[in-house]
N, C-alpha and C. Protein backbone atom coordinates (compact mmCIF):
# COMPACT_ATOMS: atom_id res chain seq x y z
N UNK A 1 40.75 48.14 -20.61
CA UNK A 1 40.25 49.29 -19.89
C UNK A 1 40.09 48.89 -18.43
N UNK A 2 40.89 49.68 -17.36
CA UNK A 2 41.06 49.35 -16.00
C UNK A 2 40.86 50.44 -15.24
N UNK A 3 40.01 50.41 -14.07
CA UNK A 3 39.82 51.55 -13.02
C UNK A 3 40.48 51.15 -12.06
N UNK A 4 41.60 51.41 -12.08
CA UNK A 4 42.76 52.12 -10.79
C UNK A 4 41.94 52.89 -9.35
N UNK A 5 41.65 51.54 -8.58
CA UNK A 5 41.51 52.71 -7.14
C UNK A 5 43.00 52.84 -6.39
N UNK A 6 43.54 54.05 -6.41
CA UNK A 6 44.69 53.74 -5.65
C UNK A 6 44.65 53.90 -4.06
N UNK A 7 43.54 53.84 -3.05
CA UNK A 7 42.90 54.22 -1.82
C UNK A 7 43.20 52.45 -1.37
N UNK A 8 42.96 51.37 -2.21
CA UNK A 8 42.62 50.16 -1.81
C UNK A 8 43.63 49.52 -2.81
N UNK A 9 44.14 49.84 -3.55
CA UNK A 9 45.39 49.57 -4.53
C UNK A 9 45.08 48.28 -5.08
N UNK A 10 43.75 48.34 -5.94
CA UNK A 10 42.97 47.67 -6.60
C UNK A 10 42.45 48.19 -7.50
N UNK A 11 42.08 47.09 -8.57
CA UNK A 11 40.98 47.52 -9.87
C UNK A 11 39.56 47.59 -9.12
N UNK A 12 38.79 48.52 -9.39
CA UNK A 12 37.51 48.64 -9.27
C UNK A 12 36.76 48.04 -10.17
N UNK A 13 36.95 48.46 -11.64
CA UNK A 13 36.59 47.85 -12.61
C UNK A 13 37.30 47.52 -14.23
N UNK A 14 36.88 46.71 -15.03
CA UNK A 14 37.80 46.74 -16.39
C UNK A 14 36.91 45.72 -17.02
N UNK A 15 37.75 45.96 -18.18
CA UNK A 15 36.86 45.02 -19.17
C UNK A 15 37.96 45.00 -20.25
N UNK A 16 38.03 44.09 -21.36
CA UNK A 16 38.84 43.47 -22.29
C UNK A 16 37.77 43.64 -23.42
N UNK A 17 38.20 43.25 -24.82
CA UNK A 17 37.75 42.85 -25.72
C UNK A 17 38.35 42.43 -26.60
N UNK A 18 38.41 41.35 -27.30
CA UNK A 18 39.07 41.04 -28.56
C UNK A 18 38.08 41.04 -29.90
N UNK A 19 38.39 41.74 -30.83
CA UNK A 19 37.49 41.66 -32.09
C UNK A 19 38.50 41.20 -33.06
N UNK A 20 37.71 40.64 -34.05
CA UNK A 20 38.23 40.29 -35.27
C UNK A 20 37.16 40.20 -36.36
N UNK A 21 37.49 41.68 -37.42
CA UNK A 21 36.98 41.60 -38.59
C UNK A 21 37.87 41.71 -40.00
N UNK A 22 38.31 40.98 -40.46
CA UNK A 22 39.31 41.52 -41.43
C UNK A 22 38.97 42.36 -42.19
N UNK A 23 39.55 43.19 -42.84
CA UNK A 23 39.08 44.37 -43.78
C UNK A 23 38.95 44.11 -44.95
N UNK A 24 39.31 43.11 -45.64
CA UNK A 24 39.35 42.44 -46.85
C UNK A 24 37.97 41.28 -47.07
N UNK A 25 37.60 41.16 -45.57
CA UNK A 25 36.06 40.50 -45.76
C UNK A 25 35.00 40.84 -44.61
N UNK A 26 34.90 41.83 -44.99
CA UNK A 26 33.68 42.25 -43.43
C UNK A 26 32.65 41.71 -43.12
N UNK A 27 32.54 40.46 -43.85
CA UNK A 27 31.44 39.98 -43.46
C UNK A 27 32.05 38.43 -42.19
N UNK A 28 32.89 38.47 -41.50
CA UNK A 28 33.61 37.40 -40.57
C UNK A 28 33.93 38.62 -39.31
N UNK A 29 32.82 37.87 -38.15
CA UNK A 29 32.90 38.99 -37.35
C UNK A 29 32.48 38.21 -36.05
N UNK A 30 33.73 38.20 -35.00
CA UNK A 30 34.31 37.33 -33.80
C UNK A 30 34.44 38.66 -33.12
N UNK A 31 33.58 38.15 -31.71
CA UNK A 31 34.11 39.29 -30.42
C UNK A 31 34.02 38.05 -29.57
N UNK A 32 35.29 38.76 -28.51
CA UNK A 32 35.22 37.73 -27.17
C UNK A 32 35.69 38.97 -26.41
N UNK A 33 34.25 39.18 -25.04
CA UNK A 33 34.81 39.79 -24.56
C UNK A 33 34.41 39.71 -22.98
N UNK A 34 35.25 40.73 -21.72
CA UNK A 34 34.78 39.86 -20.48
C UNK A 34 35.23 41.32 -19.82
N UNK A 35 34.15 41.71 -18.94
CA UNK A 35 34.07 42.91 -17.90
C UNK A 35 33.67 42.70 -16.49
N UNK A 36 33.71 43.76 -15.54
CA UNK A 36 33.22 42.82 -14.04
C UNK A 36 33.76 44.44 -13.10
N UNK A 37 33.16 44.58 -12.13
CA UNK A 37 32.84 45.77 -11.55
C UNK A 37 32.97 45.23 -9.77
N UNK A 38 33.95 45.72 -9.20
CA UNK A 38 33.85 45.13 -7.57
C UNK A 38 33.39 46.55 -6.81
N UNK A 39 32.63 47.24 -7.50
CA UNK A 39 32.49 48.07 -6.43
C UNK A 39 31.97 47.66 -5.26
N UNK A 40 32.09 48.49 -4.35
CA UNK A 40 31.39 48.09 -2.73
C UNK A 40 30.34 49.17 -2.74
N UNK A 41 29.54 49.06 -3.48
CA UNK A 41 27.91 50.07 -3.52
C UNK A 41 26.71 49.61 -3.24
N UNK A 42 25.74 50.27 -2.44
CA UNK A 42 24.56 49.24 -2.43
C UNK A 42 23.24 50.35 -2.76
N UNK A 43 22.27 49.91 -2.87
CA UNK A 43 21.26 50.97 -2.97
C UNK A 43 20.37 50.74 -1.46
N UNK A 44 19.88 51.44 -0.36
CA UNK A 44 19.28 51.56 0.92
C UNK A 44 18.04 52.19 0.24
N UNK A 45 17.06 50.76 0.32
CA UNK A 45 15.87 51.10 -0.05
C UNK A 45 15.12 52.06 1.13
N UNK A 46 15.85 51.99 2.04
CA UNK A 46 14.87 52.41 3.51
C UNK A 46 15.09 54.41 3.32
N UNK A 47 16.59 54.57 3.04
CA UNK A 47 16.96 55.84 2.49
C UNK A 47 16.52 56.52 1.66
N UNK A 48 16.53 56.10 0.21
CA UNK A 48 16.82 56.07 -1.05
C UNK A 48 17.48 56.40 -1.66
N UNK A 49 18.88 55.75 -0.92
CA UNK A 49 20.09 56.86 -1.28
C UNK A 49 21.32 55.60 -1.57
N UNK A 50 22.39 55.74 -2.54
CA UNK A 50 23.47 54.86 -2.80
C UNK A 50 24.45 55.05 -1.51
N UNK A 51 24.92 54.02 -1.17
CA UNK A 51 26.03 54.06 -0.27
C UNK A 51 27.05 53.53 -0.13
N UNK A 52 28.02 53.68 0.14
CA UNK A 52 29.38 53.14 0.12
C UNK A 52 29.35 51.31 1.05
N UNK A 53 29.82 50.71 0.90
CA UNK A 53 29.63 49.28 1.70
C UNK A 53 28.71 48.67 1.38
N UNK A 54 29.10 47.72 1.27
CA UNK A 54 28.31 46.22 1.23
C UNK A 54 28.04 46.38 -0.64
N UNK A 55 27.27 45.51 -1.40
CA UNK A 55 26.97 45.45 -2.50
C UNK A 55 25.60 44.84 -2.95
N UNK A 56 24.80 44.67 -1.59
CA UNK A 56 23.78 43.89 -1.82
C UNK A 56 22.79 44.24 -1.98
N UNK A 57 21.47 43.50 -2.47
CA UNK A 57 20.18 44.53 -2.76
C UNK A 57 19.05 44.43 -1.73
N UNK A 58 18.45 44.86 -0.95
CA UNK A 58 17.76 44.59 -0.04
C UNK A 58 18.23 44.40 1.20
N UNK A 59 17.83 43.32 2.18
CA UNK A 59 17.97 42.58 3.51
C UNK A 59 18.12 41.47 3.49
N UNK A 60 19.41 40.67 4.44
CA UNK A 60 19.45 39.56 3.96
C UNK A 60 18.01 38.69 5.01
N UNK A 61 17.96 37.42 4.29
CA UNK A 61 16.82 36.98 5.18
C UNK A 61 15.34 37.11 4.88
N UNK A 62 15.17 38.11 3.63
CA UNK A 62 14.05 38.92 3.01
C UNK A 62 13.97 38.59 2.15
N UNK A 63 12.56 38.37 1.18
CA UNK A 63 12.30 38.05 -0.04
C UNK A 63 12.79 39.00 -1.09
N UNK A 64 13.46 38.88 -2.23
CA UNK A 64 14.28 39.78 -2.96
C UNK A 64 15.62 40.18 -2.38
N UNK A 65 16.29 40.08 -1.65
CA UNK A 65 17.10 40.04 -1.15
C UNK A 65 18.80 39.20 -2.35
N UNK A 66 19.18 40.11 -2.62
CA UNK A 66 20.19 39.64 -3.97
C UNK A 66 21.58 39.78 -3.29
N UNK A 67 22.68 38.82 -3.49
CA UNK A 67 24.06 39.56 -2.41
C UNK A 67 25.14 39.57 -3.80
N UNK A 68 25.50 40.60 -3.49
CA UNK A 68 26.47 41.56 -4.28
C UNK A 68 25.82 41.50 -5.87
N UNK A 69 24.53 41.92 -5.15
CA UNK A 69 23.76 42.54 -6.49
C UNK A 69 24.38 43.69 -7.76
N UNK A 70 25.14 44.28 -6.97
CA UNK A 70 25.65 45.90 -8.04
C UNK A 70 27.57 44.79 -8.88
N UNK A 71 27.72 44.30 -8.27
CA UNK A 71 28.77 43.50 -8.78
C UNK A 71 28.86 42.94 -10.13
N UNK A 72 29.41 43.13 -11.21
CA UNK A 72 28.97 41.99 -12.35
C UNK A 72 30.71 41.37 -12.57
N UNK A 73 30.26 40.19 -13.32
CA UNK A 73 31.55 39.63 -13.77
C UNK A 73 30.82 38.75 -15.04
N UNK A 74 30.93 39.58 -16.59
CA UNK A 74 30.49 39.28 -17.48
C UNK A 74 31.31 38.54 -18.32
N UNK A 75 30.78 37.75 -19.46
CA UNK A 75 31.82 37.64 -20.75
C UNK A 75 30.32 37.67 -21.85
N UNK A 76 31.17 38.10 -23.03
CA UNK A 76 30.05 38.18 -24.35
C UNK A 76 30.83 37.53 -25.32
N UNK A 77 30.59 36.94 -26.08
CA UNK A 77 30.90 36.42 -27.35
C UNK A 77 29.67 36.42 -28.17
N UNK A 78 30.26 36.97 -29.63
CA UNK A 78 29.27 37.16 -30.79
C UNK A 78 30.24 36.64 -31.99
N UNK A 79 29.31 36.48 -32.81
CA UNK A 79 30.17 36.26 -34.34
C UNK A 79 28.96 35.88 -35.54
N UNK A 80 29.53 36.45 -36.15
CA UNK A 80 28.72 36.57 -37.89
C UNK A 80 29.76 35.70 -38.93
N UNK A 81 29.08 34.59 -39.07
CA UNK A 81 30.23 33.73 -40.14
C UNK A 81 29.53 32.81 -41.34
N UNK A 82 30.38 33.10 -42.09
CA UNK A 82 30.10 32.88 -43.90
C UNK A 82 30.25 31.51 -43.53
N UNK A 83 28.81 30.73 -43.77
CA UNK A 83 28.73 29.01 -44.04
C UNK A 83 28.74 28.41 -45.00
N UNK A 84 27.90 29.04 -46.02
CA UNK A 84 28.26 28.56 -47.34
C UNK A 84 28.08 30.10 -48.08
N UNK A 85 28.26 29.68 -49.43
CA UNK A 85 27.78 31.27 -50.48
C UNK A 85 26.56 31.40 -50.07
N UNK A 86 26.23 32.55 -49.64
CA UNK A 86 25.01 33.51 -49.59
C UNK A 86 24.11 33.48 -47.77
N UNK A 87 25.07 32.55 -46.97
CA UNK A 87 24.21 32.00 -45.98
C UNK A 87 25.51 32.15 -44.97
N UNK A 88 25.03 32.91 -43.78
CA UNK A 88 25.25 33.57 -42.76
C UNK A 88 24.91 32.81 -41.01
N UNK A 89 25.68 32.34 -40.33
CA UNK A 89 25.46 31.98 -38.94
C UNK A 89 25.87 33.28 -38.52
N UNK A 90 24.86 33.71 -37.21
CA UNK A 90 24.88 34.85 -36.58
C UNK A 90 24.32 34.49 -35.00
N UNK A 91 25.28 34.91 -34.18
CA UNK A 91 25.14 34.56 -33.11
C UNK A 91 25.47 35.34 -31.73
N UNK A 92 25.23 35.03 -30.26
CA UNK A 92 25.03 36.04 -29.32
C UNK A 92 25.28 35.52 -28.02
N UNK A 93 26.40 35.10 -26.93
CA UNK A 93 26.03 34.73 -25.41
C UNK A 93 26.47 36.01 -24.65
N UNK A 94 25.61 36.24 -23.84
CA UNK A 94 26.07 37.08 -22.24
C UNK A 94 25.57 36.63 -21.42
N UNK A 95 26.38 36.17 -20.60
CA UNK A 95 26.38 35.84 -19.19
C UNK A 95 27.31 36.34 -18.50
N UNK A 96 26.01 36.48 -17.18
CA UNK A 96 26.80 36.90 -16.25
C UNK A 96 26.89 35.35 -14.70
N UNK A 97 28.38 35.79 -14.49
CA UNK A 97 28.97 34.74 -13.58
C UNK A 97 28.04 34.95 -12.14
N UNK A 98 27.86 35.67 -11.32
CA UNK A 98 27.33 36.20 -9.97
C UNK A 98 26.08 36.23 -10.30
N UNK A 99 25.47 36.19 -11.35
CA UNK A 99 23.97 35.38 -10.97
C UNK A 99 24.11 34.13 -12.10
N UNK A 100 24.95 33.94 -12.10
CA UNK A 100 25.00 32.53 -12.69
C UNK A 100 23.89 32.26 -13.76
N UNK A 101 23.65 33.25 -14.88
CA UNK A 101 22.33 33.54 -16.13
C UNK A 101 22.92 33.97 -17.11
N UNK A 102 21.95 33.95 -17.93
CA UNK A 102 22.45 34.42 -19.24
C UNK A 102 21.32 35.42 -19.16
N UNK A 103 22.24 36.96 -19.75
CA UNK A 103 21.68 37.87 -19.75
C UNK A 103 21.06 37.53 -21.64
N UNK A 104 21.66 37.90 -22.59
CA UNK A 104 20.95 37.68 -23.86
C UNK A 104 21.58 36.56 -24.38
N UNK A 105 21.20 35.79 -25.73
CA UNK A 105 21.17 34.96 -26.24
C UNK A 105 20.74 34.92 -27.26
N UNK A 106 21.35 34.83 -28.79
CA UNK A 106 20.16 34.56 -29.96
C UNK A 106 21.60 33.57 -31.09
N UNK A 107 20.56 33.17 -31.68
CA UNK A 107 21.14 32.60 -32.87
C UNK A 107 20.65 32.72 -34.24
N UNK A 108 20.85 32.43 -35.49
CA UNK A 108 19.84 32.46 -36.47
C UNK A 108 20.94 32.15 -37.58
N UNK A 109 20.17 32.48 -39.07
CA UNK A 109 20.71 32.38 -39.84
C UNK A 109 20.47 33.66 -40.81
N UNK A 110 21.21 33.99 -41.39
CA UNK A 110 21.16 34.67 -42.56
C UNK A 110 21.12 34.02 -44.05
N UNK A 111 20.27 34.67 -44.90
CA UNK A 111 20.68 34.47 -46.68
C UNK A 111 20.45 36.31 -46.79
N UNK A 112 21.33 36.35 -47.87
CA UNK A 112 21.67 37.45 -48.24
C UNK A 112 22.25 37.09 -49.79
N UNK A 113 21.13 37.92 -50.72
CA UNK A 113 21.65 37.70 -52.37
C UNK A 113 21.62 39.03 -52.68
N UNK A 114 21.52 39.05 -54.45
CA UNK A 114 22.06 40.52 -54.73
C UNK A 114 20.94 41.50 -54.50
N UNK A 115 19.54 40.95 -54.24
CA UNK A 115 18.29 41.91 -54.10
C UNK A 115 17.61 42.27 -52.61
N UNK A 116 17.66 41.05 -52.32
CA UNK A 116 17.32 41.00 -50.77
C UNK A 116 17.94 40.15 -50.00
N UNK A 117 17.82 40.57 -48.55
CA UNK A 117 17.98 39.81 -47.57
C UNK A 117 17.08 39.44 -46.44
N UNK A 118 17.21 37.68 -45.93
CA UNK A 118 16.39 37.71 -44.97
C UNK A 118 16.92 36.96 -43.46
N UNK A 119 16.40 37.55 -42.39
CA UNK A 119 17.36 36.87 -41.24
C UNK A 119 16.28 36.57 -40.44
N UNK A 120 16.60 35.12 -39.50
CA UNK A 120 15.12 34.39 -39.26
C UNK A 120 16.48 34.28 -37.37
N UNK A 121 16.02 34.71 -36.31
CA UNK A 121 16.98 34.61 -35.22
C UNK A 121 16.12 34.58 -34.33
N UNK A 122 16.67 33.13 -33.28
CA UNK A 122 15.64 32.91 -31.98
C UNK A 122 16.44 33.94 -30.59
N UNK A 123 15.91 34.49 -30.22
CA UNK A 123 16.03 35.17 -29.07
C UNK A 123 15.78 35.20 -27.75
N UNK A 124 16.80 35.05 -26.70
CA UNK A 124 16.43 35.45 -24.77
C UNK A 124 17.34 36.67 -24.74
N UNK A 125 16.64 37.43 -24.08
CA UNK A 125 17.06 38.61 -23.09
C UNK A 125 16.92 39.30 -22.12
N UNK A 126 17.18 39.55 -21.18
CA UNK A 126 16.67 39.91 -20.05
C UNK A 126 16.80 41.50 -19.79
N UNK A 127 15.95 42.53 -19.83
CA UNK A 127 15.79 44.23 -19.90
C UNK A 127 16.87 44.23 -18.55
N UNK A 128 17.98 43.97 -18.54
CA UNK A 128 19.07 44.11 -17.64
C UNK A 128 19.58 45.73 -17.93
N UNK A 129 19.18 46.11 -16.27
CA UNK A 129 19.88 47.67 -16.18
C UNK A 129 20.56 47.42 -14.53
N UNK A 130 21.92 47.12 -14.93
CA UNK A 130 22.91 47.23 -13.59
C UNK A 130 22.92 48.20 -11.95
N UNK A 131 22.48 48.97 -12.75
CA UNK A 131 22.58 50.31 -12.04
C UNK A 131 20.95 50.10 -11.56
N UNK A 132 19.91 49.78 -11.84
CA UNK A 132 18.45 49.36 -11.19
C UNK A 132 18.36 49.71 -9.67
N UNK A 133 17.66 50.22 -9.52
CA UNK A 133 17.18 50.16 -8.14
C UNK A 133 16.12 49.42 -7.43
N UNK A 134 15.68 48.28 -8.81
CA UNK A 134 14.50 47.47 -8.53
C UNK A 134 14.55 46.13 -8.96
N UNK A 135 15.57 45.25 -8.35
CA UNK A 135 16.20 44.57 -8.64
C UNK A 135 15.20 43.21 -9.48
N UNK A 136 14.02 42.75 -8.94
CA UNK A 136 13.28 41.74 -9.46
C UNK A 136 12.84 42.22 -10.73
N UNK A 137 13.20 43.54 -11.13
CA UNK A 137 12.65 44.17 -12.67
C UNK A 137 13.33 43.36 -14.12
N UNK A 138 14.88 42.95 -13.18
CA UNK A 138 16.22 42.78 -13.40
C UNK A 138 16.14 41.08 -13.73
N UNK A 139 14.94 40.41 -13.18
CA UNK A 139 15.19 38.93 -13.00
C UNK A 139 14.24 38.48 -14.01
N UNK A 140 13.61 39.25 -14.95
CA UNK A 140 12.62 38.54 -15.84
C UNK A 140 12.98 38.39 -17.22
N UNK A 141 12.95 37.13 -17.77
CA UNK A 141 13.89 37.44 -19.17
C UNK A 141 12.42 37.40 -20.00
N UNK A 142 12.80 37.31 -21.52
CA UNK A 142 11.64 37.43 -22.76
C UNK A 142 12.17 36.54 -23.39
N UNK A 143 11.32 36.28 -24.19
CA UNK A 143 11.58 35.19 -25.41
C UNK A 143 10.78 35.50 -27.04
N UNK A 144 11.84 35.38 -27.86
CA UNK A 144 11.30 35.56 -29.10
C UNK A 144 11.76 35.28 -30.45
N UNK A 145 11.16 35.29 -31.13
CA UNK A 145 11.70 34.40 -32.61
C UNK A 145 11.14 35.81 -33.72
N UNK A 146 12.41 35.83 -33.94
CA UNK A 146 12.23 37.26 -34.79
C UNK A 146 12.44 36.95 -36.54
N UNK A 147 11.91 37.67 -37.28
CA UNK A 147 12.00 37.05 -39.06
C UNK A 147 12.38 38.73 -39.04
N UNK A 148 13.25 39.20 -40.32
CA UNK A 148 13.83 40.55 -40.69
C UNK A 148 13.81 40.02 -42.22
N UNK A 149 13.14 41.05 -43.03
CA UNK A 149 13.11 40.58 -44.80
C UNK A 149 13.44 42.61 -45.08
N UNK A 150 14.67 42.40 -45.82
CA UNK A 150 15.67 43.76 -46.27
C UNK A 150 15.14 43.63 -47.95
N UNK A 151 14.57 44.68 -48.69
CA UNK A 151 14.95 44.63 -49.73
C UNK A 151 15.74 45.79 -50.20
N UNK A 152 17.00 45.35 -50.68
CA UNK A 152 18.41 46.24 -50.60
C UNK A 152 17.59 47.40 -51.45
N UNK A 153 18.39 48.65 -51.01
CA UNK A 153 17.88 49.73 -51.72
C UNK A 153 16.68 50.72 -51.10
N UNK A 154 15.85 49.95 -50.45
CA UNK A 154 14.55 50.59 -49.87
C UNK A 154 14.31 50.15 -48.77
N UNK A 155 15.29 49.05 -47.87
CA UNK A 155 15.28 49.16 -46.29
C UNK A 155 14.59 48.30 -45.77
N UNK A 156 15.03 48.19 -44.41
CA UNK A 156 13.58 47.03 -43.68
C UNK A 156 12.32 47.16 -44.18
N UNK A 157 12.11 46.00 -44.42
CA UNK A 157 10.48 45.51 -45.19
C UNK A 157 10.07 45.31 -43.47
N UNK A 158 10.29 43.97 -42.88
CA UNK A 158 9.63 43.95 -41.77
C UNK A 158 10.91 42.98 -40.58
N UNK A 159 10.33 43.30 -39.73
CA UNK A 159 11.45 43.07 -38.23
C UNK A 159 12.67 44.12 -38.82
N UNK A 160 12.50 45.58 -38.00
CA UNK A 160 13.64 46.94 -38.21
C UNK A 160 13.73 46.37 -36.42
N UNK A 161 13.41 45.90 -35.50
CA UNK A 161 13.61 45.70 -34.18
C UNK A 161 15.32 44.90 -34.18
N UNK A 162 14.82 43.51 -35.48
CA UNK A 162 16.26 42.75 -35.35
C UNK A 162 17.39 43.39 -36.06
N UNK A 163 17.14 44.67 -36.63
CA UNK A 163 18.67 45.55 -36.70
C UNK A 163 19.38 45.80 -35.36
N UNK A 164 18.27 46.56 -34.78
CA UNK A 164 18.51 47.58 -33.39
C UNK A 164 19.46 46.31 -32.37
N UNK A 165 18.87 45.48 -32.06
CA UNK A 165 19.14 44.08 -31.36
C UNK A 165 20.71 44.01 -31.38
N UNK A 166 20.65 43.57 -33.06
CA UNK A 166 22.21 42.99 -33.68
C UNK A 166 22.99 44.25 -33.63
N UNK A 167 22.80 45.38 -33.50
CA UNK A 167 24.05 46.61 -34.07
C UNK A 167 24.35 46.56 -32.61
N UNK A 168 23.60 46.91 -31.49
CA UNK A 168 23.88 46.89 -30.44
C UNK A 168 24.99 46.03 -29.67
N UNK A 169 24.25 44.58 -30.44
CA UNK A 169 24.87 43.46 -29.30
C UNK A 169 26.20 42.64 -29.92
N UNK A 170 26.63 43.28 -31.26
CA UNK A 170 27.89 42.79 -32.01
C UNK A 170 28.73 43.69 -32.71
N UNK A 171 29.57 43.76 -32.16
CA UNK A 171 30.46 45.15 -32.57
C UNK A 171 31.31 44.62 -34.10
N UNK A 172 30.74 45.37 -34.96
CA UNK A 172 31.45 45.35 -36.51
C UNK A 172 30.08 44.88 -37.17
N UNK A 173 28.76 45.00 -36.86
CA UNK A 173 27.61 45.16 -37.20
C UNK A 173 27.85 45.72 -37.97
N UNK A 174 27.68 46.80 -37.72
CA UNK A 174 27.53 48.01 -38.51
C UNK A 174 28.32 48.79 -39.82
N UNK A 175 29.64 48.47 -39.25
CA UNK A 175 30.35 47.90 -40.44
C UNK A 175 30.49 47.34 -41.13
N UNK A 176 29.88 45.64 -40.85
CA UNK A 176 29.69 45.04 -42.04
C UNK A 176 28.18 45.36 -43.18
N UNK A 177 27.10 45.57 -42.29
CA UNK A 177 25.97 46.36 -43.08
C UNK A 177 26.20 47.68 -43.87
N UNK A 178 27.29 48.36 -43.55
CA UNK A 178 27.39 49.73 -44.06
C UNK A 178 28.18 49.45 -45.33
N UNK A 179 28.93 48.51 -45.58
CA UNK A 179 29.69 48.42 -47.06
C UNK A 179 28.89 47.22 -47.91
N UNK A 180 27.77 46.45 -47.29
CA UNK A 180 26.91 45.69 -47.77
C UNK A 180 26.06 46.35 -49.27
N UNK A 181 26.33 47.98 -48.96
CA UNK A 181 24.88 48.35 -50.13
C UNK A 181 26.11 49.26 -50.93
């Protein structure tokens, strides 16, 4: 997926993805993927208005002051993979290159038998909204260690947060949970 400016006869923006879930085992689930945005936009706190030029957040020289803040150049990789019978590695990187961070991060493990399931995953993320107009909102990450106990049939027992997390941040989530029951 590519944004064609033809004014500057350049990509503005694009992004790739490669997935791999086979259909014959949905539970093996690989994304690699990498996006990045050159617009020339900035937000004029003095205005409060978006403007064409420059990309930076603030003044340079000034505390908070971010350069080519609205810019990203991301990659994500996730994957859900069968380690032994019944036991699940599940995993998460985004980073972004131009602030040189990792936006989220988790790892964990899964067991999953014929009655229940339980997923125990350490977590960083940072409430990253690109488009922000308040950029230090943008610079604080969280930390957390999440436990999720499923008993099939009648639904999250406790941690329904580490569904929301995982469907979001790994594409074929949802697919693989949806032929699970």
């Amino acid at each position: 997926d590519f944004n064609w400016d033809p004014d500057s006869r350049s990509t503005r923006s694009g992004s790739s993805m490669f997935h791999y879930q086979p259909e014959d085992d949905v539970n093996k689930v690989v994304n690699l993927g990498y996006r990045y945005r050159n617009d020339a936009i900035r937000y004029d706190q003095t205005t409060g208005k978006w403007q064409v030029g420059g990309g930076d957040y603030g003044t340079p020289g000034t505390p908070g002051y971010v350069k080519d803040y609205y810019k990203i150049q991301q990659h994500d990789f996730s994957v859900i993979w069968p380690v032994v019978p019944q036991w699940n590695a599940i995993a998460r990187w985004q980073h972004d290159y131009n602030r040189n961070r990792t936006l989220e991060a988790f790892g964990g493990f899964e067991y999953d038998n014929c009655c229940w399931k339980l997923r125990l995953i350490n977590r960083y993320w940072v409430n990253y909204d690109e488009f922000s107009q308040d950029a230090p909102s943008n610079e604080k990450g969280d930390h957390g260690i999440f436990l999720q106990i499923v008993l099939k049939g009648l639904g999250g027992v406790v941690g329904n947060k580490v569904e929301t997390f995982l469907d979001e941040g790994i594409q074929g989530y949802r697919t693989r949970e949806d032929q699970a029951y």
